[in-house]
Protein backbone atom coordinates (compact mmCIF):
# COMPACT_ATOMS: atom_id res chain seq x y z
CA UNK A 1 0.00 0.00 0.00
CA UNK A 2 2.91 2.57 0.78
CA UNK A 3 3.72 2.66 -2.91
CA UNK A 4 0.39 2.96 -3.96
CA UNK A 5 1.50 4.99 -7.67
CA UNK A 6 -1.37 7.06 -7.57
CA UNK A 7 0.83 9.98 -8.55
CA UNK A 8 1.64 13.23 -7.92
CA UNK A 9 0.08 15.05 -5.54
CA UNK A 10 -1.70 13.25 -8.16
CA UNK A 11 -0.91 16.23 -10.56
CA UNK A 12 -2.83 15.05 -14.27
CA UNK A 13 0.28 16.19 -16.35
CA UNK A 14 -0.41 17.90 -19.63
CA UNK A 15 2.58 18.52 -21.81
CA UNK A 16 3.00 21.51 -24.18
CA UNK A 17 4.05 20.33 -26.83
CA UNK A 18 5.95 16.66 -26.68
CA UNK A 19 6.75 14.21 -23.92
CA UNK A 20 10.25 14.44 -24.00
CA UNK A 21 11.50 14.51 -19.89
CA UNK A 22 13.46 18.18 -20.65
CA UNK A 23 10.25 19.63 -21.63
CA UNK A 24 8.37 21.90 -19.17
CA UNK A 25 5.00 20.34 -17.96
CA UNK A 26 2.24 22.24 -17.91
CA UNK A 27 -0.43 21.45 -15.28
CA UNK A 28 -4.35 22.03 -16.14
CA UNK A 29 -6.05 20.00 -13.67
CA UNK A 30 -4.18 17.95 -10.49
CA UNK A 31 -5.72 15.36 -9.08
CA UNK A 32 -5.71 14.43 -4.95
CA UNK A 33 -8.03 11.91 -4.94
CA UNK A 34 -11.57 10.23 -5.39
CA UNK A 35 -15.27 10.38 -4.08
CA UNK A 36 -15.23 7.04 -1.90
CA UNK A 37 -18.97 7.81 -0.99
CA UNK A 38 -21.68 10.81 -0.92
CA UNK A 39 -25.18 11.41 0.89
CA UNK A 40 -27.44 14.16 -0.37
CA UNK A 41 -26.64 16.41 -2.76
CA UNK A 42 -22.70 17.36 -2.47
CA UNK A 43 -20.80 19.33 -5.30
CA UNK A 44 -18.13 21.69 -6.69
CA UNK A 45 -18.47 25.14 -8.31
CA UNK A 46 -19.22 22.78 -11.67
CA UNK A 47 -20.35 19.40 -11.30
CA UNK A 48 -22.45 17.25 -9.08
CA UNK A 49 -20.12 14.58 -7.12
CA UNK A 50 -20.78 11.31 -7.04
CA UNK A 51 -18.67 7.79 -5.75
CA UNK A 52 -15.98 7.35 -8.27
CA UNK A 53 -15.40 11.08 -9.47
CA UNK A 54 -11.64 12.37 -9.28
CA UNK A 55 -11.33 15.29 -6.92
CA UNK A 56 -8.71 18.16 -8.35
CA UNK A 57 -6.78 20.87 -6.65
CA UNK A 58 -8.36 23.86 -5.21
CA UNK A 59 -11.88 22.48 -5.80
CA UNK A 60 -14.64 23.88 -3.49
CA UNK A 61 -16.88 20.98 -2.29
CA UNK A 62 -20.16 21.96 -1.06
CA UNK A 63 -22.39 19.54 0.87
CA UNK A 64 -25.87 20.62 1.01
CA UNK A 65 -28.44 19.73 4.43
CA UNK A 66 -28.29 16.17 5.52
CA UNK A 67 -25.95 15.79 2.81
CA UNK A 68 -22.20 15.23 2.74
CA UNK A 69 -18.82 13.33 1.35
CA UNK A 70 -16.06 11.20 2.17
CA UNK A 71 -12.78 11.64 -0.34
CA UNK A 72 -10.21 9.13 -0.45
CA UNK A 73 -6.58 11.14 -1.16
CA UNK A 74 -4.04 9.96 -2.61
CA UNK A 75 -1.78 9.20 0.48
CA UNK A 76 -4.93 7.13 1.82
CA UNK A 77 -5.86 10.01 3.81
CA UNK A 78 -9.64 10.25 4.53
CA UNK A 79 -11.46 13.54 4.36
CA UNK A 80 -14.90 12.78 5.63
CA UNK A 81 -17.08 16.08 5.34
CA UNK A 82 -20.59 16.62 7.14
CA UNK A 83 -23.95 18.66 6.25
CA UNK A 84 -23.70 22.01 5.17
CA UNK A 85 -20.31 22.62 4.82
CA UNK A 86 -18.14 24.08 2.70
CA UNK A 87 -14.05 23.04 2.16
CA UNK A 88 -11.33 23.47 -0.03
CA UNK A 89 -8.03 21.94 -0.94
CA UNK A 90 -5.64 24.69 -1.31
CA UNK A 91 -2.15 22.39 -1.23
CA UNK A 92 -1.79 18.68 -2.04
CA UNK A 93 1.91 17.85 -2.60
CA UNK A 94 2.90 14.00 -2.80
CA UNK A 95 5.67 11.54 -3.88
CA UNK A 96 4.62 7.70 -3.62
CA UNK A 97 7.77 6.78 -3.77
CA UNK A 98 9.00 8.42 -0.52
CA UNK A 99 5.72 9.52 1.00
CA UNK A 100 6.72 12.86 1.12
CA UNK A 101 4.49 15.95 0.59
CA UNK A 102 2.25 18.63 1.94
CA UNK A 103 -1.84 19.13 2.68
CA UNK A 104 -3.74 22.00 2.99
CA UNK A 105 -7.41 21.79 3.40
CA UNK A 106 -9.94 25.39 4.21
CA UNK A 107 -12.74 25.08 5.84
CA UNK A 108 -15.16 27.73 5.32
CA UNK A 109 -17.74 26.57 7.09
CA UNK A 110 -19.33 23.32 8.15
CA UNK A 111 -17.22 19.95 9.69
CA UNK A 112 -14.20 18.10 8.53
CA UNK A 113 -13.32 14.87 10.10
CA UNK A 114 -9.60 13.76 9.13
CA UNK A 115 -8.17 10.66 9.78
CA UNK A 116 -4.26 10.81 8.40
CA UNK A 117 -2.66 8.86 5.73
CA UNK A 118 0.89 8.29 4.86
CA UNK A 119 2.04 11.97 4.21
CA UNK A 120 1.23 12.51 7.85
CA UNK A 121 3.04 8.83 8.88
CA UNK A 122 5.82 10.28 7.80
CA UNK A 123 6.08 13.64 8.73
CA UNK A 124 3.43 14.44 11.19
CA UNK A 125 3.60 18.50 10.69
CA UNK A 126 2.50 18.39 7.03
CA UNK A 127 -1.28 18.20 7.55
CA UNK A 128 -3.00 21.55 8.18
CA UNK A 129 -6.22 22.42 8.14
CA UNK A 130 -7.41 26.22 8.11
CA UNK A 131 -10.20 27.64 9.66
CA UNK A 132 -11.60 31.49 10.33
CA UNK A 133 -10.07 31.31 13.28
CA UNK A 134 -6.40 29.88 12.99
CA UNK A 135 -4.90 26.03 12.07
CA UNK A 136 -4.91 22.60 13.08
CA UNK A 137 -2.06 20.93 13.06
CA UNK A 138 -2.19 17.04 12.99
CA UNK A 139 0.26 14.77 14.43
CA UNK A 140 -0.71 11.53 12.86
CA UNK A 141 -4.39 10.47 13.91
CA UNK A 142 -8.18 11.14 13.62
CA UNK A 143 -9.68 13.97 14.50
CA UNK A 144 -13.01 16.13 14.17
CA UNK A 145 -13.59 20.17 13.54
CA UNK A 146 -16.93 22.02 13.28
CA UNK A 147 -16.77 25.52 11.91
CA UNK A 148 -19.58 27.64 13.03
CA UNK A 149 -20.23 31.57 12.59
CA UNK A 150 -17.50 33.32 14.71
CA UNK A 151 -15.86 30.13 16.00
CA UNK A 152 -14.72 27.10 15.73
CA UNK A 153 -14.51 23.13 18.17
CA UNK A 154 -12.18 21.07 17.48
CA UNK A 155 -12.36 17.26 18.74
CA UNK A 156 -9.40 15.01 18.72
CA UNK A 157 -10.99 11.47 18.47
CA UNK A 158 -7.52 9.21 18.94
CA UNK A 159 -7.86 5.33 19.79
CA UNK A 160 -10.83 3.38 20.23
CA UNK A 161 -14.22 2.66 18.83
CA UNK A 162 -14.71 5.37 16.70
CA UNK A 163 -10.75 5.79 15.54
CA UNK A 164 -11.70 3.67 12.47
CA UNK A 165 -8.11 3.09 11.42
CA UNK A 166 -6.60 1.74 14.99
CA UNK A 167 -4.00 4.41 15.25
CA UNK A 168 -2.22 5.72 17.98
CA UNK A 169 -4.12 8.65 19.75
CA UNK A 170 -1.39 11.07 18.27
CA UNK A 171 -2.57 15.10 18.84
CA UNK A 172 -3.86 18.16 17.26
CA UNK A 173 -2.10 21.47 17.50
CA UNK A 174 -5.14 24.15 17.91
CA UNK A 175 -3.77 27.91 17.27
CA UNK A 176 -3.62 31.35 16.00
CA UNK A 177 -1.39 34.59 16.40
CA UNK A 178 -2.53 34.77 19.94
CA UNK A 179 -1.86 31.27 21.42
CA UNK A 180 -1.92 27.61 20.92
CA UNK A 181 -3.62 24.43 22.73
CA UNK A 182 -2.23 20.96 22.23
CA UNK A 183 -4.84 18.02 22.57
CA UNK A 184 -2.93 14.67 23.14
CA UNK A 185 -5.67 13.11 25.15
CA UNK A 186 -8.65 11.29 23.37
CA UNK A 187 -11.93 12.91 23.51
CA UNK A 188 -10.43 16.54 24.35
CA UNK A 189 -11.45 19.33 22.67
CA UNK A 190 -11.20 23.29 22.49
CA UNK A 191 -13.13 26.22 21.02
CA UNK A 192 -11.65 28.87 19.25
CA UNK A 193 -13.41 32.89 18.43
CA UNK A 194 -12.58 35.42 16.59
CA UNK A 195 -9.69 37.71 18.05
CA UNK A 196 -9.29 35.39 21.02
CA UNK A 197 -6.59 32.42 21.69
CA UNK A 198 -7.77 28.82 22.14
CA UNK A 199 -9.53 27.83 24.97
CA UNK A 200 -7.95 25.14 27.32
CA UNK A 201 -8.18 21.42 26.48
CA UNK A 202 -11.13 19.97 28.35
CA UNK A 203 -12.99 16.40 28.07
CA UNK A 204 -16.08 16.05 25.70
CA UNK A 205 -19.51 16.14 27.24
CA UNK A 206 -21.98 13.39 25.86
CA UNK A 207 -24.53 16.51 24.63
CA UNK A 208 -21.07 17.98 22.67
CA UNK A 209 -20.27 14.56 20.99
CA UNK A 210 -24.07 14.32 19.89
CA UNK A 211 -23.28 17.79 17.88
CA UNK A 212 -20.19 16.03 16.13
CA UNK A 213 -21.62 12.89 15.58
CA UNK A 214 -25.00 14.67 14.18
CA UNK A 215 -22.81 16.36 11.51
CA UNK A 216 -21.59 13.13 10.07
CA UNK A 217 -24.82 11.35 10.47
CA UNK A 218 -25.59 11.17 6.92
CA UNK A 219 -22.82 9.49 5.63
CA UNK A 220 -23.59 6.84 7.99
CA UNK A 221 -25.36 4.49 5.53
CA UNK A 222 -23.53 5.77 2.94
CA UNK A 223 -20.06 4.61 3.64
CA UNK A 224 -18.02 2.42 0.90
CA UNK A 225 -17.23 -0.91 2.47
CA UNK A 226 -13.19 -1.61 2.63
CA UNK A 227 -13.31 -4.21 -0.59
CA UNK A 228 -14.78 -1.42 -2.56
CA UNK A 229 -12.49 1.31 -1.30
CA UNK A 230 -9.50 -0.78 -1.95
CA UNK A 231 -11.09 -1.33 -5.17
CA UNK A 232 -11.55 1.96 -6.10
CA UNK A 233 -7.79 2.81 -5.40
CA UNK A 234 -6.48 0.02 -7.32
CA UNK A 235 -8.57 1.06 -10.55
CA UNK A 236 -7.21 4.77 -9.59
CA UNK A 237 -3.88 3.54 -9.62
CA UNK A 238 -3.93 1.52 -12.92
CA UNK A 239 -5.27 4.55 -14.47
CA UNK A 240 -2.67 6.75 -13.15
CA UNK A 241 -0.18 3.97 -14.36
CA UNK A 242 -1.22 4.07 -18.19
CA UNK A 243 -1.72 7.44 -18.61
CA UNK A 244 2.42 7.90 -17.22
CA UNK A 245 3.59 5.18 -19.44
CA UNK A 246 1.63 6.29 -22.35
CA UNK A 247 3.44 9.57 -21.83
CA UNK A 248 6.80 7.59 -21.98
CA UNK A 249 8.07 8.96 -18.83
CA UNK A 250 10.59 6.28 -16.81
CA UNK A 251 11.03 6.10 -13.07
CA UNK A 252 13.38 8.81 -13.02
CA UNK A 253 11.72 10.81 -15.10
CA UNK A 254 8.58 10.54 -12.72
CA UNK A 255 11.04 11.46 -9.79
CA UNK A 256 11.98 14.68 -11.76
CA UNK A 257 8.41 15.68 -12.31
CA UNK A 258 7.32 15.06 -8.97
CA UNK A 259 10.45 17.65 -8.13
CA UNK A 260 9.63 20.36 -10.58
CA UNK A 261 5.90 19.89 -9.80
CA UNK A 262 6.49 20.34 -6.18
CA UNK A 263 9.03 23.78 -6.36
CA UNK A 264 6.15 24.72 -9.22
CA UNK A 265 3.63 23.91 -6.26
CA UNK A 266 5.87 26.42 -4.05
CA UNK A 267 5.93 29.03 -6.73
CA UNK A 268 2.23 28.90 -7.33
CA UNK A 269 1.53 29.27 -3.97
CA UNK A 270 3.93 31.77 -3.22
CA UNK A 271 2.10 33.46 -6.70
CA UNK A 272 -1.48 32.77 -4.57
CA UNK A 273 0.25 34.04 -1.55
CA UNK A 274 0.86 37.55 -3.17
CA UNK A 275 -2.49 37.61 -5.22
CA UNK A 276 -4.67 36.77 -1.95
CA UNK A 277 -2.51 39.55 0.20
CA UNK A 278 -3.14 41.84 -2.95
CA UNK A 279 -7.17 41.07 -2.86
CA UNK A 280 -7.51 41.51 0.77
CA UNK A 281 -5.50 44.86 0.01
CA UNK A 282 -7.80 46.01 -2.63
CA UNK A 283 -10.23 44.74 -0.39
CA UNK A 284 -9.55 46.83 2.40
CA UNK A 285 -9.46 49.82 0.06
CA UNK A 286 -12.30 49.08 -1.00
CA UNK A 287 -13.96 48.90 2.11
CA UNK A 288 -12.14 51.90 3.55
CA UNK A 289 -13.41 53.29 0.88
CA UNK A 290 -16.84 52.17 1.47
CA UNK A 291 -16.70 53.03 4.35
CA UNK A 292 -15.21 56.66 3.55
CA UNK A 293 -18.46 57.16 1.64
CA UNK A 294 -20.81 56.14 4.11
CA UNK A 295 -18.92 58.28 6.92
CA UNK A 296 -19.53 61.16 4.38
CA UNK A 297 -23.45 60.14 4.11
CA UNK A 298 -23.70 60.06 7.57
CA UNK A 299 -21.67 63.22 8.18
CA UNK A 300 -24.12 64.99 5.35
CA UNK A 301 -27.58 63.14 6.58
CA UNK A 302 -26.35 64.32 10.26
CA UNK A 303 -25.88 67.66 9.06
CA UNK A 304 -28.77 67.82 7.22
CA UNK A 305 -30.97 66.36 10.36
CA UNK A 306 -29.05 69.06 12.31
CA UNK A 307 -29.90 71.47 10.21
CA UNK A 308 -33.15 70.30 9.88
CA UNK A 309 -33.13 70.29 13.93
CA UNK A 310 -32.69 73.61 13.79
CA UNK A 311 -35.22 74.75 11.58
CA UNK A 312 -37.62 72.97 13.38
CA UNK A 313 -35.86 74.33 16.64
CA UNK A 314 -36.08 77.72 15.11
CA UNK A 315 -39.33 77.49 13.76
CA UNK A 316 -40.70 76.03 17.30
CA UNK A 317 -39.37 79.21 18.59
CA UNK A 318 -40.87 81.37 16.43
CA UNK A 319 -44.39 79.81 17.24
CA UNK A 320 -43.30 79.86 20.70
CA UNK A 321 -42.60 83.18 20.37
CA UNK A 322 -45.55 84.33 18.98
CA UNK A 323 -47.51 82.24 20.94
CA UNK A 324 -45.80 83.66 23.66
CA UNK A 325 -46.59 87.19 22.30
CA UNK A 326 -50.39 86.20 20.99
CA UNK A 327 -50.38 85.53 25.05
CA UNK A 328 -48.92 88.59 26.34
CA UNK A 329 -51.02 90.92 23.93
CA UNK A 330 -54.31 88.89 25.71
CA UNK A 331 -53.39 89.06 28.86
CA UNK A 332 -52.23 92.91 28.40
CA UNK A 333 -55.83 93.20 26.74
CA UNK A 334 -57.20 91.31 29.65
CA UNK A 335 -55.31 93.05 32.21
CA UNK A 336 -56.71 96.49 30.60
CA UNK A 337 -59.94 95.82 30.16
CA UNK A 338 -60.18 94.48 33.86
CA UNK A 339 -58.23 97.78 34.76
CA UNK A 340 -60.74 99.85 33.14
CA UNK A 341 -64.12 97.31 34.47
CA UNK A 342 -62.08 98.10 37.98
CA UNK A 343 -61.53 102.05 37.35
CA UNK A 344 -64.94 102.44 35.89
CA UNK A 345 -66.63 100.75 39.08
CA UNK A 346 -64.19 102.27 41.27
CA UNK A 347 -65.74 105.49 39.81
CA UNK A 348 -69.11 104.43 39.70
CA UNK A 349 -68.77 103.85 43.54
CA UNK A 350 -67.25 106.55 44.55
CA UNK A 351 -70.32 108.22 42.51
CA UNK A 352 -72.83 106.74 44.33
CA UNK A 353 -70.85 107.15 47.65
CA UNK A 354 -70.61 110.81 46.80
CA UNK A 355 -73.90 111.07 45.67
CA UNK A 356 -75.34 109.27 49.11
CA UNK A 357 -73.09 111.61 51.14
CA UNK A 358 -74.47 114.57 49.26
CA UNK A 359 -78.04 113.56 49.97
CA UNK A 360 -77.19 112.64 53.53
CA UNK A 361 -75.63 116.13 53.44
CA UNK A 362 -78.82 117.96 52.56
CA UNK A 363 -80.93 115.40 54.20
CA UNK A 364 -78.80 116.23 57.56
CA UNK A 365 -79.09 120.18 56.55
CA UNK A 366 -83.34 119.70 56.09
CA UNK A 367 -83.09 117.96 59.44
CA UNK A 368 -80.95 121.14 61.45
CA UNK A 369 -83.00 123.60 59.27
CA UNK A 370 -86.62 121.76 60.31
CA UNK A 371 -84.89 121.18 63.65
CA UNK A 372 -83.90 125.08 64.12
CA UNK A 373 -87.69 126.05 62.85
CA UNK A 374 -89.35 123.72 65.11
CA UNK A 375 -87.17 125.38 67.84
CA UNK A 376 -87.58 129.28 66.66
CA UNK A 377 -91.83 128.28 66.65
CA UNK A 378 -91.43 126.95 70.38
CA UNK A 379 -89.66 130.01 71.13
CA UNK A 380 -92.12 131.97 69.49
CA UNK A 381 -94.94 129.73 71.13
CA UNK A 382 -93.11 130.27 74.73
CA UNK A 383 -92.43 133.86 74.39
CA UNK A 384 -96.25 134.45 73.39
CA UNK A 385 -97.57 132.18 76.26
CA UNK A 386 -95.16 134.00 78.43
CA UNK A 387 -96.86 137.45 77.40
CA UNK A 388 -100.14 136.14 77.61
CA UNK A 389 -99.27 134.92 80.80
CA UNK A 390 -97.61 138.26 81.79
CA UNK A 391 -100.90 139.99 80.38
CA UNK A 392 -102.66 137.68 82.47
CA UNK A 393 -100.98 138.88 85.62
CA UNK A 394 -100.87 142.75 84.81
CA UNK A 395 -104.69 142.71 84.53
CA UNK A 396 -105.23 140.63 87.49
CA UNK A 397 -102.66 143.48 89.36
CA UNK A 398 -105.01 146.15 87.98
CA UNK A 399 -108.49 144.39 89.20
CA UNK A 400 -106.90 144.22 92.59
């Protein structure tokens, strides 16, 4: 098995213009491996996948709801990916004849469950997996990663009833620019957010291992059976066979191919690399940009709503104002007219009083005048009876 020739970080080699070995190889299309088995609908940008379709580099597999995929590399490494996700191989470099080379998977979003192949045997540090959050490192065994929005748990399976291969327990480096977590124990896992370090290593609960078990649930049924996988390979491996000797290309020859396809590999991706770091420039631009604008909508709208603030602020003034006056001018009006209802009764009553103090006046005068009358007619009266009286007397003197 450890010189299974299915070549080339399975790279499908496409010459230019002859086969000679001194020729420069062009590469179209590079193959890592084959669909061992699919639930549900699961595809790439352009094709539906189904068991027995190659799977090239750089290929985005989707796997829809209840759906997903399990692809059989070319090292015999098994990427077994769950419902809804989305992942991509970005680097797949591999010689069968020394089981050296380099994998890179993405995952966007969605699980990944990797159990390692020979690449890994033999060099544990050259499978990585990249999420939003930072890498995995494995170090030769089976493990489990969900990526959800903002974060992502990561489940090292190791030995035991669900490490389908038997291997050793082996660990998973979990990290970013902030910090790293090493899980070495089976069943330990850590979560990972945004702008944050790993979280410690800490056993699996039952209710956690129901989430990564529930992502894989659909290729349950759907697994190949091991005659069948080894079956596949082995047709995989023919194929690869004929289409190298029908190119004319010896052992050594292969050897140098392998070599210039894996410092081309380097190249590309240092060529990716620069293009990606160029995007997210012209990305940020753009979005500073963006974002330049909408400052400058907000800065107008909030001038215009202040502006608009004070108009209506002025305007409420205004009405205040004349409200405010409208109320003055009434109560002025109010305050005058009561001024001149008080003034004119004020008047009216002093009238009256003057008139009733006049009349008690004369009435008072009538009363001394009738008063002094009444007392000049008793006078008169007295004085009279007094002369009668005196009469009286003088003529009674004279009879005597």
């Amino acid at each position: 098995m450890k010189k299974i020739l299915i070549i080339i970080n399975a790279f499908l080699i496409l010459f230019s213009v002859s086969v000679k070995a001194s020729e420069k190889v062009s590469i179209e299309k590079q193959l890592i491996g084959i669909i061992g088995a699919t639930s549900g609908i699961v595809k790439t940008e352009s094709r539906e996948l189904k068991p027995g379709d190659k799977i090239y580099l750089n290929e985005t597999i989707y796997s829809g709801l209840n759906s997903g995929t399990q692809i059989l590399l070319l090292d015999q490494s098994t990427f077994t990916i769950g419902e809804d996700s989305e992942v991509v191989m970005d680097t797949f470099v591999y010689d069968p004849a020394t089981n050296d080379g380099k994998i890179i998977a993405s995952v966007k979003q969605g699980s990944l469950k990797v159990i390692s192949g020979l690449i890994s045997k033999n060099n544990p540090d050259n499978l990585t997996v990249e999420v939003p959050e930072g890498t995995l490192g494995s170090r030769g065994t089976e493990f489990q990663t969900i990526v959800s929005k903002g974060r992502t748990d990561t489940l090292l399976i190791g030995p035991g009833k669900n490490n389908t291969l038997g291997m050793r327990p082996g660990a998973v480096l979990v990290g970013n620019n902030l910090g790293q977590t090493l899980l070495d124990n089976p069943y330990s896992m850590t979560s990972m957010t945004k702008g944050k370090a790993p979280g410690q290593a800490k056993k699996i609960t039952k209710n956690q291992l129901k989430k990564f078990n529930k992502k894989m649930k659909a290729l349950k049924m759907a697994k190949l059976s091991p005659d069948e996988t080894k079956s596949e390979r082995k047709e995989l491996r023919k194929a690869l066979k004929k289409e190298l000797k029908g190119l004319g290309l010896e052992k050594e020859e292969i050897k140098t191919v392998i070599r210039e396809n894996i410092q081309k590999d380097k190249e590309k991706k240092v060529v990716i690399k620069q293009e990606r770091a160029e995007k997210k420039k012209a990305e940020k631009k753009k979005a500073e940009k963006k974002k330049a604008k909408v400052n400058k909508n907000k800065k107008g709208k909030k001038k215009k709503a202040k502006l608009n603030k004070n108009k209506k602020s002025k305007k409420k003034k205004a009405v205040k104002k004349k409200s405010s006056k409208k109320k003055k001018a009434v109560k002025k009006k109010s305050t005058k007219k009561k001024k001149a209802v008080k003034k004119k009764s004020t008047k009216k009553k002093k009238a009256v009083k003057k008139k009733s103090t006049k009349k008690k006046k004369v009435v008072k005068k009538k009363k001394v005048v009738k008063k002094k009358k009444v007392a000049k007619k008793k006078k008169v009266v007295k004085k009279k009876k007094a002369a009668k009286k005196k009469k009286a007397k003088n003529k009674r003197k004279k009879k005597k």
